[in-house]
C-alpha atoms as a PDB file:
ATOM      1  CA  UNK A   1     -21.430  32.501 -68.037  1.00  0.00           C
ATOM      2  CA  UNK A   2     -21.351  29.573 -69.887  1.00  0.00           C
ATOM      3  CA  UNK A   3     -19.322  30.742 -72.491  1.00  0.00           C
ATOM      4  CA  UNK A   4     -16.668  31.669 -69.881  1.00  0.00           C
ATOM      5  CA  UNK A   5     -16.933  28.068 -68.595  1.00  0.00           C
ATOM      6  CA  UNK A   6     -16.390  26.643 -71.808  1.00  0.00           C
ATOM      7  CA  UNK A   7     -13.648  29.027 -72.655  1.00  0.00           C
ATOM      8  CA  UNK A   8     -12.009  28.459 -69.425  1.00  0.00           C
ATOM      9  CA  UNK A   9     -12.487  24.540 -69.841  1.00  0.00           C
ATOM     10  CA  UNK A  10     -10.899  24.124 -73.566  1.00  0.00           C
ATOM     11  CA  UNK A  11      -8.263  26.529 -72.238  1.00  0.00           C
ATOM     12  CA  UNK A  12      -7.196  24.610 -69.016  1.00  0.00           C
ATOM     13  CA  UNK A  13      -7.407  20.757 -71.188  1.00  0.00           C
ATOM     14  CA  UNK A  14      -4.966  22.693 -73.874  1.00  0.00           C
ATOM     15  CA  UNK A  15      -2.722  23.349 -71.369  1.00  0.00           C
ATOM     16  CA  UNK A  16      -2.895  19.706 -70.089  1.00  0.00           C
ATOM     17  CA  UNK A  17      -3.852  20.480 -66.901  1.00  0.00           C
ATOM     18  CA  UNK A  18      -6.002  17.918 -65.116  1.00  0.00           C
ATOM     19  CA  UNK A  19      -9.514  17.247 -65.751  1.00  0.00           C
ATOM     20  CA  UNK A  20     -10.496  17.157 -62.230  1.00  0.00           C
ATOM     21  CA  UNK A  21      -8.793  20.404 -61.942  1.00  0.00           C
ATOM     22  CA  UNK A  22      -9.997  21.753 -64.659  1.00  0.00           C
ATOM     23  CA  UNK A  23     -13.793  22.053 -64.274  1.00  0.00           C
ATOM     24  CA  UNK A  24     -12.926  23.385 -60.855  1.00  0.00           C
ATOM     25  CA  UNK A  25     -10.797  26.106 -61.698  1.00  0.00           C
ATOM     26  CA  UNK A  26     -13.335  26.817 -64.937  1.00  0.00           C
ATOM     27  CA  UNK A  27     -16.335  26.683 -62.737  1.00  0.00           C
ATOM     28  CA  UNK A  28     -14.087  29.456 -60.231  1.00  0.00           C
ATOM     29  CA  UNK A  29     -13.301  31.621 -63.497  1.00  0.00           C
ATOM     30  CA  UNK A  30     -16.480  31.877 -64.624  1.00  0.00           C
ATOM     31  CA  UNK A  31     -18.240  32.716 -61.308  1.00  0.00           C
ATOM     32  CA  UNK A  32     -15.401  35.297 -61.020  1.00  0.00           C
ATOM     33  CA  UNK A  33     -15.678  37.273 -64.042  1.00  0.00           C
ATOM     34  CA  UNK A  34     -19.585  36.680 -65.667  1.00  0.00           C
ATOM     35  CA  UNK A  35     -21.531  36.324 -61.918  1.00  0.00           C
ATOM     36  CA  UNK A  36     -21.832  38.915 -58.828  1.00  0.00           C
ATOM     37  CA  UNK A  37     -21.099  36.006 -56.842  1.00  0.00           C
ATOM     38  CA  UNK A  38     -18.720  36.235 -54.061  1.00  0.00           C
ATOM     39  CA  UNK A  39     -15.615  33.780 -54.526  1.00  0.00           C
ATOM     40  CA  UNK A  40     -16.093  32.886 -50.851  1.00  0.00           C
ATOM     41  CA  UNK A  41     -19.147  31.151 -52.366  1.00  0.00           C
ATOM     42  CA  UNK A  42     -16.813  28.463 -53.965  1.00  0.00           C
ATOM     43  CA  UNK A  43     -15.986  26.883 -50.415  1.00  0.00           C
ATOM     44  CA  UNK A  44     -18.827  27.173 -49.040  1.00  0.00           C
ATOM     45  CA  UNK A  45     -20.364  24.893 -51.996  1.00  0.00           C
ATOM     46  CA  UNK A  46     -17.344  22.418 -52.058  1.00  0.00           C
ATOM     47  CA  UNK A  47     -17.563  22.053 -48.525  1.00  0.00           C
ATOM     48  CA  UNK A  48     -21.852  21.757 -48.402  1.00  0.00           C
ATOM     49  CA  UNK A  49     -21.586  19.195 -51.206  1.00  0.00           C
ATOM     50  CA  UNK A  50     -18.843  16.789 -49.107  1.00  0.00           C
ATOM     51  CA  UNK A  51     -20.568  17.036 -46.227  1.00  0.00           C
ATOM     52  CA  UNK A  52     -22.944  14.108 -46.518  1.00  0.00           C
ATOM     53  CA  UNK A  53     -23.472  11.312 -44.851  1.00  0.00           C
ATOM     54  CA  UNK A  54     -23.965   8.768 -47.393  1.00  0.00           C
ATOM     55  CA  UNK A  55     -20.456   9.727 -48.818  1.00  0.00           C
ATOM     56  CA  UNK A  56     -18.691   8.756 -45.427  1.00  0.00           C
ATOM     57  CA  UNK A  57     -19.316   5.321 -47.054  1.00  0.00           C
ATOM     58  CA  UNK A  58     -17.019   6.060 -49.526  1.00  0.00           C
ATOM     59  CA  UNK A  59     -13.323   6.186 -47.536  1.00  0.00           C
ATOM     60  CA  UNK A  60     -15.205   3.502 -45.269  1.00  0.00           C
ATOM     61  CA  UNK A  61     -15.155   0.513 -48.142  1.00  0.00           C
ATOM     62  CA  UNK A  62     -12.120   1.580 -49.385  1.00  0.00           C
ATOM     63  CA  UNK A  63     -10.267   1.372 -45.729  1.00  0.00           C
ATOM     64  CA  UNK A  64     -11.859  -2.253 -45.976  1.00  0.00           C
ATOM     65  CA  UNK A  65     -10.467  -3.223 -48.945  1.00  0.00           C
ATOM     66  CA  UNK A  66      -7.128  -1.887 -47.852  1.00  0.00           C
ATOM     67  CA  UNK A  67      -7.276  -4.178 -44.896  1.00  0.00           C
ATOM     68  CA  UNK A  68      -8.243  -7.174 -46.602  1.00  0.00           C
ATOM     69  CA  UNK A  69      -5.771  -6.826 -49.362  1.00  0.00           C
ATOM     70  CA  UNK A  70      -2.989  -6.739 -46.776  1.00  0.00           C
ATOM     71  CA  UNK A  71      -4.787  -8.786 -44.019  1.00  0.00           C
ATOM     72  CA  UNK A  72      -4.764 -11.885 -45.985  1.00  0.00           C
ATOM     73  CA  UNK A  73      -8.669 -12.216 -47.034  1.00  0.00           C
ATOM     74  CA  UNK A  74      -7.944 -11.571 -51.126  1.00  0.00           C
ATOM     75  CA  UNK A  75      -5.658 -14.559 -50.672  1.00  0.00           C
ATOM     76  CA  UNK A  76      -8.406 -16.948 -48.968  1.00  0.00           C
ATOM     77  CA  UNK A  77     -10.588 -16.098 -51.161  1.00  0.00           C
ATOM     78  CA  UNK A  78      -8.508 -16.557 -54.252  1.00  0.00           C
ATOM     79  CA  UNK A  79      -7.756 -20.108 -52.845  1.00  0.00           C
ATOM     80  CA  UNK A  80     -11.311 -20.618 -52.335  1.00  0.00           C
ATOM     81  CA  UNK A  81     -12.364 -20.225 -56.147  1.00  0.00           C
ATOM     82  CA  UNK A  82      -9.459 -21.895 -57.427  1.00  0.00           C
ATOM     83  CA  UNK A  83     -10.366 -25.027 -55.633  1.00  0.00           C
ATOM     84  CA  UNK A  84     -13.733 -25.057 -56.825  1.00  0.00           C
ATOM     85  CA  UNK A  85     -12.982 -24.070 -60.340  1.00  0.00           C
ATOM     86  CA  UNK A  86      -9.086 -24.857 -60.641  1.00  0.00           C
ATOM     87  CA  UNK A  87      -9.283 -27.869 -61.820  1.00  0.00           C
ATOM     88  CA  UNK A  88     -10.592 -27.289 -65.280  1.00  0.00           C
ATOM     89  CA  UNK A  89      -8.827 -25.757 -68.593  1.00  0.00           C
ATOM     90  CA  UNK A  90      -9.207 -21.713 -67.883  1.00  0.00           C
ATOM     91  CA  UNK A  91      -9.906 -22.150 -64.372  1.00  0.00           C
ATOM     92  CA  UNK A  92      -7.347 -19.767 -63.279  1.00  0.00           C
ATOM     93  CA  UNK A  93      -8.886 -17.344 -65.951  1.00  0.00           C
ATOM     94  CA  UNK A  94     -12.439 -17.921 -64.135  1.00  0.00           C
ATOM     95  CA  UNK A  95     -11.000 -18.209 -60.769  1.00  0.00           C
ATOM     96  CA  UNK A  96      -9.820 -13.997 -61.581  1.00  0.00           C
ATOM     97  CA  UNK A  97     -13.275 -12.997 -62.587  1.00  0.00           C
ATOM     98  CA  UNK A  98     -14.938 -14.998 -60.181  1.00  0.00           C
ATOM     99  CA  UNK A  99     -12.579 -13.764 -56.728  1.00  0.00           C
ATOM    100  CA  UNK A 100     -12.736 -10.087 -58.404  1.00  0.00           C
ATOM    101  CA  UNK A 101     -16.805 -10.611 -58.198  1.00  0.00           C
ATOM    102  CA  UNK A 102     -16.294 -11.699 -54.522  1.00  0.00           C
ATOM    103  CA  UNK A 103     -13.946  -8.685 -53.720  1.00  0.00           C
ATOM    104  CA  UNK A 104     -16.063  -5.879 -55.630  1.00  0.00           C
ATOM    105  CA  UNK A 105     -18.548  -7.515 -52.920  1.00  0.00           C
ATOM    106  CA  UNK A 106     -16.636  -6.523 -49.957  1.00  0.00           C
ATOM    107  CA  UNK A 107     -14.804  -3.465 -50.971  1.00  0.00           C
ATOM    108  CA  UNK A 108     -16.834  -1.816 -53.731  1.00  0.00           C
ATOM    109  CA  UNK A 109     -14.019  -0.449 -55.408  1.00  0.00           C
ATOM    110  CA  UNK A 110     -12.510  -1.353 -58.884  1.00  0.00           C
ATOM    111  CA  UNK A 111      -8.534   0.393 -57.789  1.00  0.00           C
ATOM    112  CA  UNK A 112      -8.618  -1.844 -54.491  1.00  0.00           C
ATOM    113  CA  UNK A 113     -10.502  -5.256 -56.607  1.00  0.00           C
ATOM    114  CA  UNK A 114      -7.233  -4.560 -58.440  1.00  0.00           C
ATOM    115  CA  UNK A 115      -4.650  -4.224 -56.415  1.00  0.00           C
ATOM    116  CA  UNK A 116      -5.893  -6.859 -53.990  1.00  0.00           C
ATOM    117  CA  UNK A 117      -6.865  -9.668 -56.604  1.00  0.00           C
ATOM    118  CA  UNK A 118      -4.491  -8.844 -59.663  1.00  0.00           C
ATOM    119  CA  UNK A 119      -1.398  -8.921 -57.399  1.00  0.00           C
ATOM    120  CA  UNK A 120      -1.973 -12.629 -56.995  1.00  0.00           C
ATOM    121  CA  UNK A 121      -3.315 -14.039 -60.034  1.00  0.00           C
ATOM    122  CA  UNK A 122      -1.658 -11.887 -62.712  1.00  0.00           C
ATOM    123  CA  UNK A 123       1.615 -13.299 -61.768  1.00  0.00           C
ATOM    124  CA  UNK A 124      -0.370 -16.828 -61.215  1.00  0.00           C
ATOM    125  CA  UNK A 125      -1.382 -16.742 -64.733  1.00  0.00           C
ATOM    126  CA  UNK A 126       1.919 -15.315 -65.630  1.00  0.00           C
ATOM    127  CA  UNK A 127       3.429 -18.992 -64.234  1.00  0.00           C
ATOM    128  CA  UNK A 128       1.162 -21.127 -65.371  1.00  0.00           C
ATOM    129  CA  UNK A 129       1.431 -19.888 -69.339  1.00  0.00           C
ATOM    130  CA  UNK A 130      -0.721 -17.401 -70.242  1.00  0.00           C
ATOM    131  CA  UNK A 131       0.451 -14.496 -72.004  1.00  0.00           C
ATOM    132  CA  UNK A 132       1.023 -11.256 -70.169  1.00  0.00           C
ATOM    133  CA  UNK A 133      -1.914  -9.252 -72.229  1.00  0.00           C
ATOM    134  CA  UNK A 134      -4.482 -11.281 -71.711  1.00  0.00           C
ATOM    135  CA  UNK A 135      -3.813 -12.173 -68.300  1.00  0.00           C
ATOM    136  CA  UNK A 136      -3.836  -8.014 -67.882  1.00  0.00           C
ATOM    137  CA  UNK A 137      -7.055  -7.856 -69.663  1.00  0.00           C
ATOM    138  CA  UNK A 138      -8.754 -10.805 -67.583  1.00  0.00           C
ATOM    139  CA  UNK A 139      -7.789  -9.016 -64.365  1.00  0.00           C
ATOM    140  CA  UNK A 140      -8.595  -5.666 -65.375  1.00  0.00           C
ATOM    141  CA  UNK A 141     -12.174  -6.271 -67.197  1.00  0.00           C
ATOM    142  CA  UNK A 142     -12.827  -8.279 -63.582  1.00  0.00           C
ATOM    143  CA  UNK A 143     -12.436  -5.709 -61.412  1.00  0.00           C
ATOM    144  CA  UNK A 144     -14.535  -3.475 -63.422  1.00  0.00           C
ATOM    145  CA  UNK A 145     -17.230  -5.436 -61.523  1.00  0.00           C
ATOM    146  CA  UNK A 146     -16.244  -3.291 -58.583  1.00  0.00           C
ATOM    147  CA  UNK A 147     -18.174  -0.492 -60.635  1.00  0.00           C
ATOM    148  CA  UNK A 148     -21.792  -2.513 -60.839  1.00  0.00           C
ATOM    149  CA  UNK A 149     -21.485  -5.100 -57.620  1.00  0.00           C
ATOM    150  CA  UNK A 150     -22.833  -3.403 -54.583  1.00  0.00           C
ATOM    151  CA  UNK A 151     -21.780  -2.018 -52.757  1.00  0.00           C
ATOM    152  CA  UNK A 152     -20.536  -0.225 -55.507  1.00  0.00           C
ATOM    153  CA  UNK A 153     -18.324   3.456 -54.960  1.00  0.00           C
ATOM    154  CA  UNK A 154     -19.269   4.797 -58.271  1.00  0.00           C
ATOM    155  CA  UNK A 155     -22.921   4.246 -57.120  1.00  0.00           C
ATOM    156  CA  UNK A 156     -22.974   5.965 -53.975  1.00  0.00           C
ATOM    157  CA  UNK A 157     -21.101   9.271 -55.375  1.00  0.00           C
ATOM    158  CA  UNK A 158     -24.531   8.858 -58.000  1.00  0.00           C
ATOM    159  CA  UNK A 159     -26.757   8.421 -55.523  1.00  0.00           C
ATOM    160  CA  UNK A 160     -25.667  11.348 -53.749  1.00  0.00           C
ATOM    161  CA  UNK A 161     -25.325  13.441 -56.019  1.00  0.00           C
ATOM    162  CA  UNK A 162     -28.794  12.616 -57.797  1.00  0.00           C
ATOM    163  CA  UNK A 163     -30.721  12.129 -54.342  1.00  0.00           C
ATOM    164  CA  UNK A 164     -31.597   8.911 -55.279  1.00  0.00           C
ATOM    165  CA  UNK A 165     -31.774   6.079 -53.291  1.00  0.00           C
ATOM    166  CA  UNK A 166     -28.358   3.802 -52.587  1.00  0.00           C
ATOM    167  CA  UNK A 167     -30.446   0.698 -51.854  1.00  0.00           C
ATOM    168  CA  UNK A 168     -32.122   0.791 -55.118  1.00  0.00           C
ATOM    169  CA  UNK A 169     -29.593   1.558 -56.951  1.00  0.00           C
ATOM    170  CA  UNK A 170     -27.511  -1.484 -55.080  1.00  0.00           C
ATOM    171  CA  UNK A 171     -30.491  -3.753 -55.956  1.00  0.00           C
ATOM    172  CA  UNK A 172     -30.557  -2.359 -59.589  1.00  0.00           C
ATOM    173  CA  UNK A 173     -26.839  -3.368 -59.756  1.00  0.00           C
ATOM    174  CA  UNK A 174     -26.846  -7.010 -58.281  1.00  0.00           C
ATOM    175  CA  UNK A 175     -28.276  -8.763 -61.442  1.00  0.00           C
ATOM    176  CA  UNK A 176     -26.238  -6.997 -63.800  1.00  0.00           C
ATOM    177  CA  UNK A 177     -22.866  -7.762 -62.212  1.00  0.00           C
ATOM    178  CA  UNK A 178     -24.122 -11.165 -61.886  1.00  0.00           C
ATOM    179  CA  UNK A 179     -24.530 -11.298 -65.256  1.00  0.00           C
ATOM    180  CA  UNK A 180     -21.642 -10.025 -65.918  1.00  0.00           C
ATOM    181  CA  UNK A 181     -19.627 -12.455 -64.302  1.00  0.00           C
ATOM    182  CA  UNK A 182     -21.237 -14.964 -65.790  1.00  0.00           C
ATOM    183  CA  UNK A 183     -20.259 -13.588 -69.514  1.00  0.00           C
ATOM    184  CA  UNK A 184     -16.893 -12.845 -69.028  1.00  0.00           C
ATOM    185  CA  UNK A 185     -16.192 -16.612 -67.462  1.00  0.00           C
ATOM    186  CA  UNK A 186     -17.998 -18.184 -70.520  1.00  0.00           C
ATOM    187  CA  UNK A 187     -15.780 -16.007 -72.969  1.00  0.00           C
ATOM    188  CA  UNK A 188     -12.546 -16.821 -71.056  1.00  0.00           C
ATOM    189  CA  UNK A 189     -13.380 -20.768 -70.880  1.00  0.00           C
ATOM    190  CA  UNK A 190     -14.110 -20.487 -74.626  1.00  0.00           C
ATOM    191  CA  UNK A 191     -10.822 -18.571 -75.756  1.00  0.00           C
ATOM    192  CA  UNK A 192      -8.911 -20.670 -73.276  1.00  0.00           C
ATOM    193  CA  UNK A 193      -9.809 -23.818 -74.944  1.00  0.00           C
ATOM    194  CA  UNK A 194      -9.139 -22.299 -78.757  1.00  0.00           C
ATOM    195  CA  UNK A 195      -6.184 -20.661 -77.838  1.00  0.00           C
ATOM    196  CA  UNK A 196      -4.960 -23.791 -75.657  1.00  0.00           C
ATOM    197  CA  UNK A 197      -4.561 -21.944 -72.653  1.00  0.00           C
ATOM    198  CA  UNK A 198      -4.966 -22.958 -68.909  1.00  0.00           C
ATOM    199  CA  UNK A 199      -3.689 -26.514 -69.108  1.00  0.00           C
ATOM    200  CA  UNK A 200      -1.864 -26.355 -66.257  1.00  0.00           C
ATOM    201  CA  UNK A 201      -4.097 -24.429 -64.107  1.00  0.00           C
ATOM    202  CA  UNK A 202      -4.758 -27.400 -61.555  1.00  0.00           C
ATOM    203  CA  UNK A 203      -1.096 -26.899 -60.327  1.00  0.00           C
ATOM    204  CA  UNK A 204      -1.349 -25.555 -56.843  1.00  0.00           C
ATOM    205  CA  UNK A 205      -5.120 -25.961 -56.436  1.00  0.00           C
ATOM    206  CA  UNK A 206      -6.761 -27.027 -53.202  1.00  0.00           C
ATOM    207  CA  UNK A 207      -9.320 -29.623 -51.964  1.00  0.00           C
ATOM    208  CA  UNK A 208     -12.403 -27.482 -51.424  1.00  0.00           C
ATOM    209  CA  UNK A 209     -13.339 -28.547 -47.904  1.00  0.00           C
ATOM    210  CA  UNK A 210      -9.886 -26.752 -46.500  1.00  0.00           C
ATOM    211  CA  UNK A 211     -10.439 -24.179 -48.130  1.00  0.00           C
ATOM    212  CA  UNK A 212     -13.683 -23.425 -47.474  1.00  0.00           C
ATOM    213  CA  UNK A 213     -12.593 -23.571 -43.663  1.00  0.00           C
ATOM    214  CA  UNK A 214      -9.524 -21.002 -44.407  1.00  0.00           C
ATOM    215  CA  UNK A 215     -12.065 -18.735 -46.181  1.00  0.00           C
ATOM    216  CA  UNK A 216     -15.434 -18.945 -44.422  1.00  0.00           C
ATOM    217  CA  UNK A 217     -14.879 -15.756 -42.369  1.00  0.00           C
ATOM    218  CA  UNK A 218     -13.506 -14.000 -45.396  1.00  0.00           C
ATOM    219  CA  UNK A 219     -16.976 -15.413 -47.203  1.00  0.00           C
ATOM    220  CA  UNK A 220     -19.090 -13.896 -44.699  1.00  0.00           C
ATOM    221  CA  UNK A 221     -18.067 -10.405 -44.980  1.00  0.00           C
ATOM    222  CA  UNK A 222     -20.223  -9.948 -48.533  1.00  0.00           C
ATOM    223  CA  UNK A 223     -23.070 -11.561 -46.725  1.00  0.00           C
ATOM    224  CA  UNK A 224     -23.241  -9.446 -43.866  1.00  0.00           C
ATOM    225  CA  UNK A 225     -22.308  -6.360 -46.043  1.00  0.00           C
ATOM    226  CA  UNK A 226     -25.082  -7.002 -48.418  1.00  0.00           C
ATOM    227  CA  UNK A 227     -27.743  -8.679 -46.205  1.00  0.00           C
ATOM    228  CA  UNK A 228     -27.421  -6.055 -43.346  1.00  0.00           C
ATOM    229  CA  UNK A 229     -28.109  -2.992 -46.104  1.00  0.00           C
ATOM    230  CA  UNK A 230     -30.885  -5.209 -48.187  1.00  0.00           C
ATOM    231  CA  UNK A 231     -32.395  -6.521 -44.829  1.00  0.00           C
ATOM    232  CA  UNK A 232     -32.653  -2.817 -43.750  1.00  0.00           C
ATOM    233  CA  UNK A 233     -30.323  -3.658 -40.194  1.00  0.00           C
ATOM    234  CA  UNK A 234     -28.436  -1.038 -41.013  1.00  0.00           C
ATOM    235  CA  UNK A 235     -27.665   1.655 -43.985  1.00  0.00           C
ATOM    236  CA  UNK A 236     -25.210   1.473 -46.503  1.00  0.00           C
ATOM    237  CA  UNK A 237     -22.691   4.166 -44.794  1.00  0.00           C
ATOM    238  CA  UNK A 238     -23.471   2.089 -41.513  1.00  0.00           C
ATOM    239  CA  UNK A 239     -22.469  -1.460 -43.706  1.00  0.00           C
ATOM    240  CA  UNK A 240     -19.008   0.419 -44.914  1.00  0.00           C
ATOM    241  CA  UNK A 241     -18.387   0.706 -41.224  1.00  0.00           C
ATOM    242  CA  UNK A 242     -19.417  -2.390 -39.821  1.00  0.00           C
ATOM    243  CA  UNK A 243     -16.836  -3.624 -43.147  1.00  0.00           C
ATOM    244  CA  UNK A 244     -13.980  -1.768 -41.297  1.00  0.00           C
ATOM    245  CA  UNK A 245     -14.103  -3.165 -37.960  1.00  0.00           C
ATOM    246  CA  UNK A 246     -15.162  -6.892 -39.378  1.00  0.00           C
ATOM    247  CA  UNK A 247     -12.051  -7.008 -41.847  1.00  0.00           C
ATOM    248  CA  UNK A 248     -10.172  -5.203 -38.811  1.00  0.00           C
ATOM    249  CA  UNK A 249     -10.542  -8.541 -36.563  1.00  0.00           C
ATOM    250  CA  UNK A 250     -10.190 -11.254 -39.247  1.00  0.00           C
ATOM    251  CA  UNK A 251      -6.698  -9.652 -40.096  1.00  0.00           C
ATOM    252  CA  UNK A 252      -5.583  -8.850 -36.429  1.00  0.00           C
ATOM    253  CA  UNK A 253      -7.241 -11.335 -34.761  1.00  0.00           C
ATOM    254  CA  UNK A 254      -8.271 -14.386 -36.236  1.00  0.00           C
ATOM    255  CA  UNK A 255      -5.684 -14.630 -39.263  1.00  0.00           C
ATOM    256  CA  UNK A 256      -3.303 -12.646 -38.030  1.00  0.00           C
ATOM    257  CA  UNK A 257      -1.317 -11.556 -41.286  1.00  0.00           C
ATOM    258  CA  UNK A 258      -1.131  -7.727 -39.814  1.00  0.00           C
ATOM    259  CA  UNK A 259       0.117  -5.742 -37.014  1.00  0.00           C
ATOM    260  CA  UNK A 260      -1.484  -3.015 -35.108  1.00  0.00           C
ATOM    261  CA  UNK A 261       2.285  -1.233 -36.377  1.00  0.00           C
ATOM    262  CA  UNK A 262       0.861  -1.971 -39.937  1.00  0.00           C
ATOM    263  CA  UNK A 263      -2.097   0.169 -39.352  1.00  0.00           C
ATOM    264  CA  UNK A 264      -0.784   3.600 -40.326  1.00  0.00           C
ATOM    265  CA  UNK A 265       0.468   2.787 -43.335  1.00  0.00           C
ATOM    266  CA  UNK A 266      -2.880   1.193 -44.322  1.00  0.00           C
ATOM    267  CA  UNK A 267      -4.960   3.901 -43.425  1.00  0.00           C
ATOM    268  CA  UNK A 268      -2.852   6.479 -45.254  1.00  0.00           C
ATOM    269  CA  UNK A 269      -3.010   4.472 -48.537  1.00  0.00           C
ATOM    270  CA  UNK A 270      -6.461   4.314 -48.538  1.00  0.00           C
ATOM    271  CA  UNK A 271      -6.732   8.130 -47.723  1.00  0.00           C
ATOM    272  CA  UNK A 272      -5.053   8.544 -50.519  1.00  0.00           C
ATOM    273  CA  UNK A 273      -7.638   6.506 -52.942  1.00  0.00           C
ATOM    274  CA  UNK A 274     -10.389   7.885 -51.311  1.00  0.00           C
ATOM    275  CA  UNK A 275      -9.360  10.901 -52.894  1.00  0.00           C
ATOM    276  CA  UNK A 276      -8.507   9.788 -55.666  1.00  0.00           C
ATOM    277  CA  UNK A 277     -12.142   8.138 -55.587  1.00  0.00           C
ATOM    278  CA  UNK A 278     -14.229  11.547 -54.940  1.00  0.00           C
END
């Protein structure tokens, strides 16, 4: 059997199909032809290994991110670390890793840290003279936060699929990206002052007080997130809903920057990552 799965696997890659795709259609060729195992087994197993509870988490923080990208909460928060570190050479550069951190907090997910954060400071960056490339490579090293900040995606498909714990592996996670963070805004501060980059990065910037008021509900989504799974209020599946329906009212109700008419088209893009996702 497991030459038939290797056979089937080099075959399918030579023939460019995708990898995803691949080890699915190997794993259904080689139960076909080297096991007595009935195909209507394949299903069966697909459908017994999706249907978990911990992986409703999954869609859940990525439905959150899609709200706050379009609900106005990336923005707040980008304003929010730009005042307090906008005012020094690179602080653009650190205000990207530092609001990615933040997101991958919320949403868990590197694709929405992206979309949400990079669509503002990539072409922030762009303006205020750094080069395309390493404005790209600042924003996209960021959001690989979203991989190691819980609550992480990557980490719950592990957890699940190794039985282990997602609280632990949350915990295990939170000094890491910390650290993280920390390295990548000490390397951009350093190559923005030898490559004389960031001069200008006070431009725009905002006195902290303001907007610390336009952000603070924004800033208490990663604390409730967080503190409600590591303060055992409620699980991490639980958390990715409670996300939902908290980013839900900030950007319907208290910041108002979508319409109930917007809602469809949000939920259908993040269908579409969450599939992309699993």
């Amino acid at each position: 059997m497991n030459a038939a799965l290797a056979t089937a696997l080099i075959a399918l890659f030579a023939l460019s199909v995708p990898v995803a795709v691949s080890i699915g259609l190997a794993s259904v060729i080689a139960i076909h032809f080297q096991s007595n195992l009935p195909l209507l087994v394949v299903p069966q197993k697909m459908f017994t290994g999706l249907d978990s509870f911990p992986l409703m988490a999954v869609p859940f923080f990525i439905l959150a991110g899609a709200i706050m990208t379009h609900g106005g909460i990336s923005a707040r928060l980008v304003d929010l670390v730009k005042s307090m570190v906008g005012n020094v050479q690179g602080g653009l550069a650190s205000c990207c890793v530092l609001t990615c951190m933040l997101f991958a907090a919320i949403s868990g997910s590197s694709v929405a840290t992206t979309f949400a954060v990079g669509s503002i400071l990539i072409p922030a960056m762009i303006r205020h003279g750094y080069p395309v490339g390493m404005a790209g490579a600042i924003q996209a090293s960021s959001a690989e936060l979203g991989v190691i900040i819980p609550p992480s995606v990557p980490l719950i498909l592990y957890a699940v699929s190794t039985e282990t714990s997602i609280t632990r592996l949350f915990l295990a996670g939170l000094v890491p990206g910390l650290l993280i963070a920390g390295g990548l805004v000490v390397m951009v501060q350093i190559w923005c002052r030898i490559k004389g980059h960031g001069l200008r990065d006070a431009e725009g910037r905002q006195p902290i007080l303001p907007a610390l008021r336009r952000s603070f509900g924004a800033l208490m989504m990663p604390v409730i997130i967080v503190g409600g799974i590591y303060g055992g209020v409620f699980t991490p599946t639980e958390a990715a809903a409670v996300s939902v329906i908290y980013a839900l009212i900030l950007s319907l109700l208290v910041y108002r920057e979508i319409g109930w008419r917007d809602l469809p088209g949000i939920f259908r893009g993040a269908a579409v990552s969450s599939g992309r996702s699993c």
